[in-house]
C-alpha atoms as a PDB file:
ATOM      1  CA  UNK A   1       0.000   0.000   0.000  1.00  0.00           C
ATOM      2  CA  UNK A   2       3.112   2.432   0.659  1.00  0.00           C
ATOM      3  CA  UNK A   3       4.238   2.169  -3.152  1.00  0.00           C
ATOM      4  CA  UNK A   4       0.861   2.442  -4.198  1.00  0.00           C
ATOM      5  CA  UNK A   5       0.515   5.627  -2.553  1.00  0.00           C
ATOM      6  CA  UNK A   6       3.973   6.768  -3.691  1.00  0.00           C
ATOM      7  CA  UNK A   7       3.127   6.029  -7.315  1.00  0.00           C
ATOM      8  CA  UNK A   8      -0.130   8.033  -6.778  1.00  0.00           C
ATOM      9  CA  UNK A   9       1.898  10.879  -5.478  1.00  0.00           C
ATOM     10  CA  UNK A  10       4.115  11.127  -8.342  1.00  0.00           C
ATOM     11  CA  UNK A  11       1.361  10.347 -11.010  1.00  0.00           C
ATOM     12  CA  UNK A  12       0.917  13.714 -11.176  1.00  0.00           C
ATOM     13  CA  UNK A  13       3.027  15.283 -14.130  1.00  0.00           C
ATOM     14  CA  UNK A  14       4.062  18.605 -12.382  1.00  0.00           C
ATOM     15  CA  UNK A  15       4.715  16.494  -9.547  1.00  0.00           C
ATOM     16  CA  UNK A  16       6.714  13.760 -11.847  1.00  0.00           C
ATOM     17  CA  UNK A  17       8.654  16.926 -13.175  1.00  0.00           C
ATOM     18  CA  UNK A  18       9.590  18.203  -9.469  1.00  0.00           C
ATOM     19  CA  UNK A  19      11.036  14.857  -8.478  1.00  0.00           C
ATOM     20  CA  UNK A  20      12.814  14.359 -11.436  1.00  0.00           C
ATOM     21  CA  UNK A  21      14.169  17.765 -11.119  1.00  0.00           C
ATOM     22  CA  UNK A  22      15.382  17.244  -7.465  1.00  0.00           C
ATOM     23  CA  UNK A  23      16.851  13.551  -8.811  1.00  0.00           C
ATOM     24  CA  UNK A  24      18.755  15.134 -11.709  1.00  0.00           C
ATOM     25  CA  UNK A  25      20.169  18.766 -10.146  1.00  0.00           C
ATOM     26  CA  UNK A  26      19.949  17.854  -6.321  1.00  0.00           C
ATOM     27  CA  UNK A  27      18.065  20.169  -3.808  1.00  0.00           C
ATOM     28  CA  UNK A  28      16.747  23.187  -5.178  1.00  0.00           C
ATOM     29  CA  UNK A  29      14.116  25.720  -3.415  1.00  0.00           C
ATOM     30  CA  UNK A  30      10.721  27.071  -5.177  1.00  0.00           C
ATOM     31  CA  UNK A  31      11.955  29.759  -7.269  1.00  0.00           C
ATOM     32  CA  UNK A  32      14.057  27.406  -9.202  1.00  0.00           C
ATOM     33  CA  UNK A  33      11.451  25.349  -9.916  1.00  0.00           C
ATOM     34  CA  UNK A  34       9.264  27.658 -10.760  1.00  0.00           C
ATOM     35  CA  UNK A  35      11.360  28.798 -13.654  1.00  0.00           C
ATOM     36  CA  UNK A  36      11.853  25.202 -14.988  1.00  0.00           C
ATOM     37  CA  UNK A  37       7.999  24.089 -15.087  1.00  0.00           C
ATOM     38  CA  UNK A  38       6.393  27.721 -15.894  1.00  0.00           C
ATOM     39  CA  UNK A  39       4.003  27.421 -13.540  1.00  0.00           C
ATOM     40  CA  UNK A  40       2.915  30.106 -10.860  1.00  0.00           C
ATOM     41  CA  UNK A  41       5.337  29.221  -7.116  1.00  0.00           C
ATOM     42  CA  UNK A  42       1.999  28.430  -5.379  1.00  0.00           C
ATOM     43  CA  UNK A  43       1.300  25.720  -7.172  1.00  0.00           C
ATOM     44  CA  UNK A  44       4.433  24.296  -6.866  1.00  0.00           C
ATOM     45  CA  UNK A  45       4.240  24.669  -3.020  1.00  0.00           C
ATOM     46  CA  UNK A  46       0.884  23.265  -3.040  1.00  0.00           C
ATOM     47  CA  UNK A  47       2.490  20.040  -4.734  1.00  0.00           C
ATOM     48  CA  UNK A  48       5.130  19.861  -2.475  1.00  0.00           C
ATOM     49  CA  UNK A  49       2.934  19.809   0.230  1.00  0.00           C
ATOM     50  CA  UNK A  50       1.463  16.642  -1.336  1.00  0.00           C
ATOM     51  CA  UNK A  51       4.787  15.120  -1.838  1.00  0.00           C
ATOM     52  CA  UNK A  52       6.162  15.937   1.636  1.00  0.00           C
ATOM     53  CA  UNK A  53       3.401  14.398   3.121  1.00  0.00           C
ATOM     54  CA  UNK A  54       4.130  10.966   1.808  1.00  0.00           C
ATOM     55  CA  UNK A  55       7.503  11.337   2.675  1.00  0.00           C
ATOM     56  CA  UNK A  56       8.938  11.691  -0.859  1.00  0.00           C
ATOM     57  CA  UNK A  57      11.125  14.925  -0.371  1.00  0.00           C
ATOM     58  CA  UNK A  58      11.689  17.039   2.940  1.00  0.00           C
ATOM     59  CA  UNK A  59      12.721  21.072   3.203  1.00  0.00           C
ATOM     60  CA  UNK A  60      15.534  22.771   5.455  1.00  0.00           C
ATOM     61  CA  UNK A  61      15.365  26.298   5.537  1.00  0.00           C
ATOM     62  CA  UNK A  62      18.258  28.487   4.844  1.00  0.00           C
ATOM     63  CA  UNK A  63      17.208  31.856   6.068  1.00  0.00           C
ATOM     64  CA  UNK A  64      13.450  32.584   4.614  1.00  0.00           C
ATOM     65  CA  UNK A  65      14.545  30.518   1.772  1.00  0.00           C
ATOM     66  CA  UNK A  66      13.488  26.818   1.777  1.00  0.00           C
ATOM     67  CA  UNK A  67      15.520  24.131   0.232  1.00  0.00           C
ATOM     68  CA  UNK A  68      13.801  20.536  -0.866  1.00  0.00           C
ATOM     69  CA  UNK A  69      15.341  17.462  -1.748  1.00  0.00           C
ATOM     70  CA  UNK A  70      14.393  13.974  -2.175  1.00  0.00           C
ATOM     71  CA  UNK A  71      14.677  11.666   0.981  1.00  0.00           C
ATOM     72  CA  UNK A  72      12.437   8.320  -0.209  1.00  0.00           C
ATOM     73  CA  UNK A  73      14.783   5.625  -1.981  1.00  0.00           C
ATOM     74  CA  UNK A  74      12.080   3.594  -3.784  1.00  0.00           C
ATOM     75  CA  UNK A  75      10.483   6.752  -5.597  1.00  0.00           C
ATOM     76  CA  UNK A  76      14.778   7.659  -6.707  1.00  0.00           C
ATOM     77  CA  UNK A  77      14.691   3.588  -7.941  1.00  0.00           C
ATOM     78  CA  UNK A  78      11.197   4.686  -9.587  1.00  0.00           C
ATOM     79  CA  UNK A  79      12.239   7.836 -11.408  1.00  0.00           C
ATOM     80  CA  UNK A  80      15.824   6.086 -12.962  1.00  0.00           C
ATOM     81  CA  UNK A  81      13.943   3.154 -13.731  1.00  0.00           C
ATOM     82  CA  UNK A  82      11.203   5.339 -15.627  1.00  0.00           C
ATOM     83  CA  UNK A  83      13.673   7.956 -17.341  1.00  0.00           C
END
């Protein structure tokens, strides 16, 4: 049920694109993001939310900046094995 609920997570394709971001260039905050997927910061925030909350990236905050990178193994094994 864990994976399942991983895959769900990720099924999502600006969700797909923030993981695979954070796989390929390492930890990266919002703003970066947001110029790589064109789409407004609080939707990316409102994604990571999702994807923080099944334990697929985490945040540490560098003064009021925010920096997320992926902590779950199996969604890593996921994302090589897809791209």
């Amino acid at each position: 049920m864990k994976l399942a609920n991983i895959l769900k997570a990720i099924a999502h394709p600006v969700r797909l694109c923030i993981v695979r971001g954070l796989l390929d260039n390492g930890e990266r905050k919002v703003t970066d993001m947001q110029q790589c997927l064109d789409v407004p910061q609080s939707t990316i925030s409102q994604h990571l939310t999702r994807l923080k909350a099944v334990g697929i990236v985490e945040g540490k905050r560098n003064g009021v900046e925010i920096y997320y990178y992926l902590v779950n193994e199996d969604v890593k094994s996921v994302i090589k094995a897809l791209f």
